[in-house]
Protein backbone atom coordinates (compact mmCIF):
# COMPACT_ATOMS: atom_id res chain seq x y z
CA UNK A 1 -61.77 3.62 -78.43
CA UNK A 2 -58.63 2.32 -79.50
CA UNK A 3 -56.70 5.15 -77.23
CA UNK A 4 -58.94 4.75 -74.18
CA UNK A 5 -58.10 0.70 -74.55
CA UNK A 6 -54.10 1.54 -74.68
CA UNK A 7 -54.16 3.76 -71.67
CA UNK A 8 -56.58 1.71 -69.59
CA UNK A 9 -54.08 -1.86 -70.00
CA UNK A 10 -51.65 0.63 -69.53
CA UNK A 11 -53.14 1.75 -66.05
CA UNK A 12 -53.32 -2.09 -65.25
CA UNK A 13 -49.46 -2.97 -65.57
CA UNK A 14 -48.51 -0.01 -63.54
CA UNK A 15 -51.17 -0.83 -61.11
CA UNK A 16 -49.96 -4.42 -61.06
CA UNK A 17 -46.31 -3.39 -60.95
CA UNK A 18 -46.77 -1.44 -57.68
CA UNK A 19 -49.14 -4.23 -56.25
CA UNK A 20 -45.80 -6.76 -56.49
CA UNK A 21 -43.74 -4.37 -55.31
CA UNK A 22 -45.48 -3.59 -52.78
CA UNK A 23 -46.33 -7.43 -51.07
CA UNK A 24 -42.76 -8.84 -52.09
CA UNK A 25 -41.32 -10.07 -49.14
CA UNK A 26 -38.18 -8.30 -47.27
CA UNK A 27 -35.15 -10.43 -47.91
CA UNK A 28 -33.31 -11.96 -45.31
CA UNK A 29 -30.86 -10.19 -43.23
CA UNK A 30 -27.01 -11.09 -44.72
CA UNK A 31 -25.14 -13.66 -43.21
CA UNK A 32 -22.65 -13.01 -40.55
CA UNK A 33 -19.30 -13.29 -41.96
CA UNK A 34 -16.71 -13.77 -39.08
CA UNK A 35 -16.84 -14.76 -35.29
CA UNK A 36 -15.33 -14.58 -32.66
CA UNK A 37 -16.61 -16.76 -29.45
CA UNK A 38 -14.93 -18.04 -26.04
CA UNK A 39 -15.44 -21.89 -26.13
CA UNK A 40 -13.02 -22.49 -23.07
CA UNK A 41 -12.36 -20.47 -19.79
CA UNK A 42 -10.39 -21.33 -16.76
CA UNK A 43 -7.99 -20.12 -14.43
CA UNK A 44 -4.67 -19.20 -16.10
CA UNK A 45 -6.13 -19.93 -19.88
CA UNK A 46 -8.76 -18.88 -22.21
CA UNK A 47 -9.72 -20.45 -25.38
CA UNK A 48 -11.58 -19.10 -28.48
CA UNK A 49 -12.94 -20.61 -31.62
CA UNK A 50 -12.73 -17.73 -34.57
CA UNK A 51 -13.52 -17.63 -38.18
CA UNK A 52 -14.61 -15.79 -41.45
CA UNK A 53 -15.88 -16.32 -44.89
CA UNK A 54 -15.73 -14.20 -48.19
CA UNK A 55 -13.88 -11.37 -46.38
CA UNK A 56 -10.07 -11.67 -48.45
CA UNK A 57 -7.79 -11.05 -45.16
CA UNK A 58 -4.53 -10.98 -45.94
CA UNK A 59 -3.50 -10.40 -41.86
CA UNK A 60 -5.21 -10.92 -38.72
CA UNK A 61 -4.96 -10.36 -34.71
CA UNK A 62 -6.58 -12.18 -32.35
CA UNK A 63 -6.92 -10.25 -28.37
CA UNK A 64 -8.01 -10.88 -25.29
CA UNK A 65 -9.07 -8.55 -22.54
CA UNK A 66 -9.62 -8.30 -19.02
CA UNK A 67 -12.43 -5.91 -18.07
CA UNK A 68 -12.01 -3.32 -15.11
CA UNK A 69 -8.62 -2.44 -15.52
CA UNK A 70 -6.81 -5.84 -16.20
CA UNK A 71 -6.49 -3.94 -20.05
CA UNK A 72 -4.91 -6.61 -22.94
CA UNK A 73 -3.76 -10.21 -21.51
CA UNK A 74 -2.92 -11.93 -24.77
CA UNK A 75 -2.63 -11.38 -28.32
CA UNK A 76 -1.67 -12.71 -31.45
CA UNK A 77 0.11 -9.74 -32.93
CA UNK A 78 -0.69 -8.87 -36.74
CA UNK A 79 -0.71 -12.68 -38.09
CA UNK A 80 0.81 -12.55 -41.63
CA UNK A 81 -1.37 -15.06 -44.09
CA UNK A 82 0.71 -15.07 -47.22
CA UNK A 83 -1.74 -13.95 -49.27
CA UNK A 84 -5.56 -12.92 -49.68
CA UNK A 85 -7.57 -15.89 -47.87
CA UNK A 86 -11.24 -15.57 -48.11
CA UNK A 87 -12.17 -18.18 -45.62
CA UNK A 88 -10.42 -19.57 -42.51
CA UNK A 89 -11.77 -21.19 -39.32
CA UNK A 90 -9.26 -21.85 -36.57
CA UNK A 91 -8.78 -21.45 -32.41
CA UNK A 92 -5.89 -20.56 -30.38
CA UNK A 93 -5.48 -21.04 -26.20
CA UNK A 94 -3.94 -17.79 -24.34
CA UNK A 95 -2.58 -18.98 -21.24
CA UNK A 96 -2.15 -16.21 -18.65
CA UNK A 97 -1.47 -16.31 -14.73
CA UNK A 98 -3.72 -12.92 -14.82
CA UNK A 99 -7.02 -14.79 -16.03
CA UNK A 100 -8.40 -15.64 -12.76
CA UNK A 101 -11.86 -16.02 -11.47
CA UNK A 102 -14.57 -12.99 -10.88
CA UNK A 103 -13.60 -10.96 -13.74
CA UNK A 104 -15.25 -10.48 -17.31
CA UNK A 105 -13.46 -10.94 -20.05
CA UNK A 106 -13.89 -10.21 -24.21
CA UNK A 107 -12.09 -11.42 -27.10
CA UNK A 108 -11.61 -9.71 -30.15
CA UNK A 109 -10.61 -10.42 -33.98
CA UNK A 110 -9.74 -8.66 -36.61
CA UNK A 111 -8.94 -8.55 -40.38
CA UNK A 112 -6.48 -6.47 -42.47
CA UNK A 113 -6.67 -5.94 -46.04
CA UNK A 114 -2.72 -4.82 -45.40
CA UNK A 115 -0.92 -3.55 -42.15
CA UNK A 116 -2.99 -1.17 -40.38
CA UNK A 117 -5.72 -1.25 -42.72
CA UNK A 118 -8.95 -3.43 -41.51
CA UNK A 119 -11.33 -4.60 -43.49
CA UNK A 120 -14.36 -2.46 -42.95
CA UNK A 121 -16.66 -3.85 -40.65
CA UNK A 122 -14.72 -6.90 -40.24
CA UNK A 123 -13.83 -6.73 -36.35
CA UNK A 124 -15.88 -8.81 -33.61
CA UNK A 125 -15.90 -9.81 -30.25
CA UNK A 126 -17.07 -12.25 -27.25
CA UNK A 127 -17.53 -11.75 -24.03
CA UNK A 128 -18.45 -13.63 -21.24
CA UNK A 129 -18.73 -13.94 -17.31
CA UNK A 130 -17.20 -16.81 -16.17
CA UNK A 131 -17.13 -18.00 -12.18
CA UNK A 132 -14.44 -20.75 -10.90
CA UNK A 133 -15.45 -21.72 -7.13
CA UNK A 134 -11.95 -22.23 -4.57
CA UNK A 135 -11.05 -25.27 -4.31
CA UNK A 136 -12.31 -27.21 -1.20
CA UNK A 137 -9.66 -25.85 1.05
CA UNK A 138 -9.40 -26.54 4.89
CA UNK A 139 -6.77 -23.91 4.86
CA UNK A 140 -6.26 -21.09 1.64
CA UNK A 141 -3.46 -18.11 1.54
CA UNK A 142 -2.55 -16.69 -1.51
CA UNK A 143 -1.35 -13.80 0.72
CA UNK A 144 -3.99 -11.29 -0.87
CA UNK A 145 -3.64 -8.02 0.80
CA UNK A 146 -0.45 -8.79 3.26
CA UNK A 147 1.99 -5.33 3.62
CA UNK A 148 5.14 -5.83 2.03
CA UNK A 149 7.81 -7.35 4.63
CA UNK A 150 5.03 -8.48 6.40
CA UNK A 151 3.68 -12.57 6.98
CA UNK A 152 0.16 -12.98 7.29
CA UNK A 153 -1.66 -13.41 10.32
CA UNK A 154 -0.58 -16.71 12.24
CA UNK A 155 2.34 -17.68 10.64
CA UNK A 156 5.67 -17.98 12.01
CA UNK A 157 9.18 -17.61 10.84
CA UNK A 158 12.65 -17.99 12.39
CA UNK A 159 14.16 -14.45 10.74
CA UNK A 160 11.67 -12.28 8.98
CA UNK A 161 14.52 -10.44 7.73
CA UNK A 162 14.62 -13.21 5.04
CA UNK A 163 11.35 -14.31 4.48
CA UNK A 164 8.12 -12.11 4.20
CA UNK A 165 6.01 -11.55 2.03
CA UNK A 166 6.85 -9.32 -1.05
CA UNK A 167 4.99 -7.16 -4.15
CA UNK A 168 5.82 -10.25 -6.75
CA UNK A 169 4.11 -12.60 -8.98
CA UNK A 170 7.30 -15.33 -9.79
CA UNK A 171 5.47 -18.20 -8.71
CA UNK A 172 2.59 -18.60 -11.39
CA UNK A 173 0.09 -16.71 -9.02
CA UNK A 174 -1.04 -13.05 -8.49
CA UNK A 175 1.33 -10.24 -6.55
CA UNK A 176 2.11 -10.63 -3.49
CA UNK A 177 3.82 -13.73 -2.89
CA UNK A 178 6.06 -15.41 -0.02
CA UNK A 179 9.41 -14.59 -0.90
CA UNK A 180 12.31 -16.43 0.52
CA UNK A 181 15.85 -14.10 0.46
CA UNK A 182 19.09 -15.82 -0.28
CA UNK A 183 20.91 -14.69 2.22
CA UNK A 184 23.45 -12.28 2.77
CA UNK A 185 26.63 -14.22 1.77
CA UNK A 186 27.83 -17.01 -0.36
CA UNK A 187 30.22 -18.40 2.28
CA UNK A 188 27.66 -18.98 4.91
CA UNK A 189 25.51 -21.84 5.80
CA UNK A 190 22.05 -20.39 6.83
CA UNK A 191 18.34 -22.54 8.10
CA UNK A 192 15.39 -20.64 7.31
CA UNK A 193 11.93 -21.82 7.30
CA UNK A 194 7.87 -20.49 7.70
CA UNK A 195 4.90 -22.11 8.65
CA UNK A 196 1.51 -22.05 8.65
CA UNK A 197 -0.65 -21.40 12.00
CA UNK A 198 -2.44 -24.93 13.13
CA UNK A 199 -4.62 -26.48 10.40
CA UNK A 200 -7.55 -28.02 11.89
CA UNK A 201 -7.94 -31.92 9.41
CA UNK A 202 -9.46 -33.40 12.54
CA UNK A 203 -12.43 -34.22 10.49
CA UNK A 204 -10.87 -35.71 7.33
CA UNK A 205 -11.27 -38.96 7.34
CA UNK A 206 -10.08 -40.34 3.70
CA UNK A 207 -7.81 -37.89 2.03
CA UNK A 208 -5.82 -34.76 2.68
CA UNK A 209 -3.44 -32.56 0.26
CA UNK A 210 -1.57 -29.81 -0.17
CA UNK A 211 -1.13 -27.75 -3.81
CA UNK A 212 1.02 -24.71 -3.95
CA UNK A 213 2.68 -22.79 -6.40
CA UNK A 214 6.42 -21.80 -6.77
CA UNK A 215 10.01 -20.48 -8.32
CA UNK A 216 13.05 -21.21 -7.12
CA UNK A 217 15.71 -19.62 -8.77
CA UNK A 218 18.79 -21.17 -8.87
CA UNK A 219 22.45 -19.47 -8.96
CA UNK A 220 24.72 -20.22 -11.93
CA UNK A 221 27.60 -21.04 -9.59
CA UNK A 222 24.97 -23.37 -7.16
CA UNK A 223 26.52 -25.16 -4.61
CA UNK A 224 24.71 -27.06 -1.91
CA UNK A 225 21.23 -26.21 -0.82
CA UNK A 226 18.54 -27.69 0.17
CA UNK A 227 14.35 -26.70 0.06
CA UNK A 228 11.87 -28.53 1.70
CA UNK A 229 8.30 -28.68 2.65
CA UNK A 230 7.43 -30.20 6.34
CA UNK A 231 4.75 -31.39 8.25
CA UNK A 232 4.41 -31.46 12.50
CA UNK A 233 0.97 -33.01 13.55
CA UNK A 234 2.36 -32.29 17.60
CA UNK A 235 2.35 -27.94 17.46
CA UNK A 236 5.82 -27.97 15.87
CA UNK A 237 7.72 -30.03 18.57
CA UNK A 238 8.91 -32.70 15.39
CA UNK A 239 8.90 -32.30 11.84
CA UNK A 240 8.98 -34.83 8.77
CA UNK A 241 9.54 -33.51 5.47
CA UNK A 242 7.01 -34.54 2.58
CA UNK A 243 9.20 -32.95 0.16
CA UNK A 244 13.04 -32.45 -0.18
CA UNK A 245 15.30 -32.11 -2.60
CA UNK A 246 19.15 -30.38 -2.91
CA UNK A 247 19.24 -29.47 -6.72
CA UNK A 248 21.96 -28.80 -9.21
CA UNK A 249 22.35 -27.32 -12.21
CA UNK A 250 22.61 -30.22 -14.25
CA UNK A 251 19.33 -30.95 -13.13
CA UNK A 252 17.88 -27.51 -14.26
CA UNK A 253 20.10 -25.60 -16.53
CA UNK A 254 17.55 -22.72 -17.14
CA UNK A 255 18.37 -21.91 -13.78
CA UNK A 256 15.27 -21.92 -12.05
CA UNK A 257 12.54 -24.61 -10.46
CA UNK A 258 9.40 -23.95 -12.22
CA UNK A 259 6.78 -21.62 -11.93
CA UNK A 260 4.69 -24.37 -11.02
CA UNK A 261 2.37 -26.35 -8.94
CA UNK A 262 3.35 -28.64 -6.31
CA UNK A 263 1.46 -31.51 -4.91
CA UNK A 264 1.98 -33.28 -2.29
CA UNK A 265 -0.14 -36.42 -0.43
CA UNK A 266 -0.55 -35.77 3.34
CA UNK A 267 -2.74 -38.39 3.87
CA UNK A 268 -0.36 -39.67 6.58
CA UNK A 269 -1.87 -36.84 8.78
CA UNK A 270 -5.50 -37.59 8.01
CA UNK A 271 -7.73 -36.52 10.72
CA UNK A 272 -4.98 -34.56 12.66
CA UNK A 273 -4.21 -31.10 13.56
CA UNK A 274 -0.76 -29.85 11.70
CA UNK A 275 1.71 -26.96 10.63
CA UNK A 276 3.02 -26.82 7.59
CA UNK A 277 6.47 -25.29 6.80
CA UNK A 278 8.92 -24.53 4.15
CA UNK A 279 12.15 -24.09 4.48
CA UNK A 280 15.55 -23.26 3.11
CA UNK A 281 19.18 -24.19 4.43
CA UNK A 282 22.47 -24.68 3.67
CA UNK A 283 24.42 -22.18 1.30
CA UNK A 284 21.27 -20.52 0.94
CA UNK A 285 23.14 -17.71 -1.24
CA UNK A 286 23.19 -19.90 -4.28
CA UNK A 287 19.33 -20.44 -4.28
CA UNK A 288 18.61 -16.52 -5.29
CA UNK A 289 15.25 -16.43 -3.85
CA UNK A 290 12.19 -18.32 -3.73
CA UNK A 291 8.08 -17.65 -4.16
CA UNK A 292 5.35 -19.26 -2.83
CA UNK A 293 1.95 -18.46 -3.91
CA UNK A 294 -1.41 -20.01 -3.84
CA UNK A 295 -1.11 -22.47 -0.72
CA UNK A 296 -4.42 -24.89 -0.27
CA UNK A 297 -4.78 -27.99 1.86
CA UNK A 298 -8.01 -29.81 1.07
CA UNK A 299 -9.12 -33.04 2.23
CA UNK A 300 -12.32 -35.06 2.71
């Protein structure tokens, strides 16, 4: 009896055993330890939030790519921490005249234990479609698809041996760009200019602008030049310039005038038909070129 009532409570524990093993509830999945995510996305700049926690990096790299063929915009390089850090939670802004609207784009980050030896497992990514709608433009060029030495449809220059447009991206948009030439010598005064065919603002009523983007590069022996942007709201028979200026070097001693954007109030010409030129003259030599991209006029 005594046998039969040490293997029967024996039976019970094992029983009992694989009864608890068998209803104990599946523990919860592990807790991501780093992240990568895109919290800000517009054209020219990208931000992303990143982090992780218990992973000891001693380096890290943060990337960003554009999807169908636009390959790496921005990265970090191999970020040296000083020393094993466990936790870190930070975010960093690539800016980059390449992000631009329509495209898909993923961000990447990941941890070394030492140079070109990740952490295992410890690489993530984001990605994201992102859409940013033109601007409100009566009249857009940005010169997309125009032949080299070529002007686009409708507008008109006064020597298209010097201005045309041209495979570059100088101005802070996306190749191909006007492209003013400096002339051919640094002893002669030359006058050249482009403008836009007719823009119809006959049915603005409050406001009208103009945005563009641009480079002027400026010669390290500059003498007098002069660049300005006009307006003609009779088909081109008188001009009045919204923008002019003859610059020195003093006044930009890196030798160049931006990239950037310019804006300009043309709410003088509110509700009218007009052309809009640029244009170069004087000892045009000394300017060494100039790019226009990205030309909008928007009103309401």
């Amino acid at each position: 009896m005594k046998k039969t009532g040490i293997r029967l409570l024996v039976s019970l524990i094992l029983v009992t055993m694989v009864v608890v093993t068998v209803t104990a509830p599946v523990s919860a999945a592990k807790p991501v330890k780093l992240g990568i995510t895109i919290t800000d996305i517009s054209e020219g700049s990208i931000t992303v939030d990143y982090w992780w926690n218990k992973l000891g990096a001693r380096y890290y790299e943060i990337s960003v790519y554009k999807l169908g063929g636009g390959g790496i915009l921005n990265s970090t390089g191999l970020m040296n921490l000083g020393g094993r850090t466990p936790t870190l939670s930070s975010n960093i802004t690539f800016t980059n005249a390449n992000i631009t609207c329509d495209h898909q784009y993923r961000a990447f980050v990941t941890l070394y234990r030492r140079p070109n030896k990740t952490i295992r497992g410890a690489s993530i990514y984001a990605q994201e479609w992102f859409y940013c709608p033109p601007p409100p433009c009566i009249f857009y060029e940005d010169f997309t698809g125009v032949a080299n030495y070529n002007l686009p449809d409708g507008w008109v220059t006064n020597d298209s041996s010097e201005i045309f447009v041209y495979d570059e991206a100088g101005a802070g948009g996306i190749a191909p760009e006007l492209y003013f030439d400096y002339g051919t010598s640094n002893t002669s005064i030359h006058d050249y200019w482009v403008h836009t065919p007719a823009i119809n603002a006959t049915a603005t009523t409050t406001a009208l602008n103009l945005t563009y983007k641009h480079n002027l590069h400026i010669h390290d022996f500059a003498r007098n030049f002069t660049y300005s942007v006009e307006v003609s709201n009779d088909s081109g028979s008188n001009w009045t310039a919204v923008l002019e200026e003859t610059p020195t070097l003093a006044q930009y001693p890196g030798y160049e005038i931006g990239p950037e954007t310019v804006n300009i109030d043309l709410g003088a010409y509110v509700g009218d038909e007009i052309l809009v030129r640029w244009r170069l003259r004087g000892y045009t030599w000394y300017s060494d070129g100039w790019l226009i991209d990205d030309v909008c006029v928007d009103g309401s």
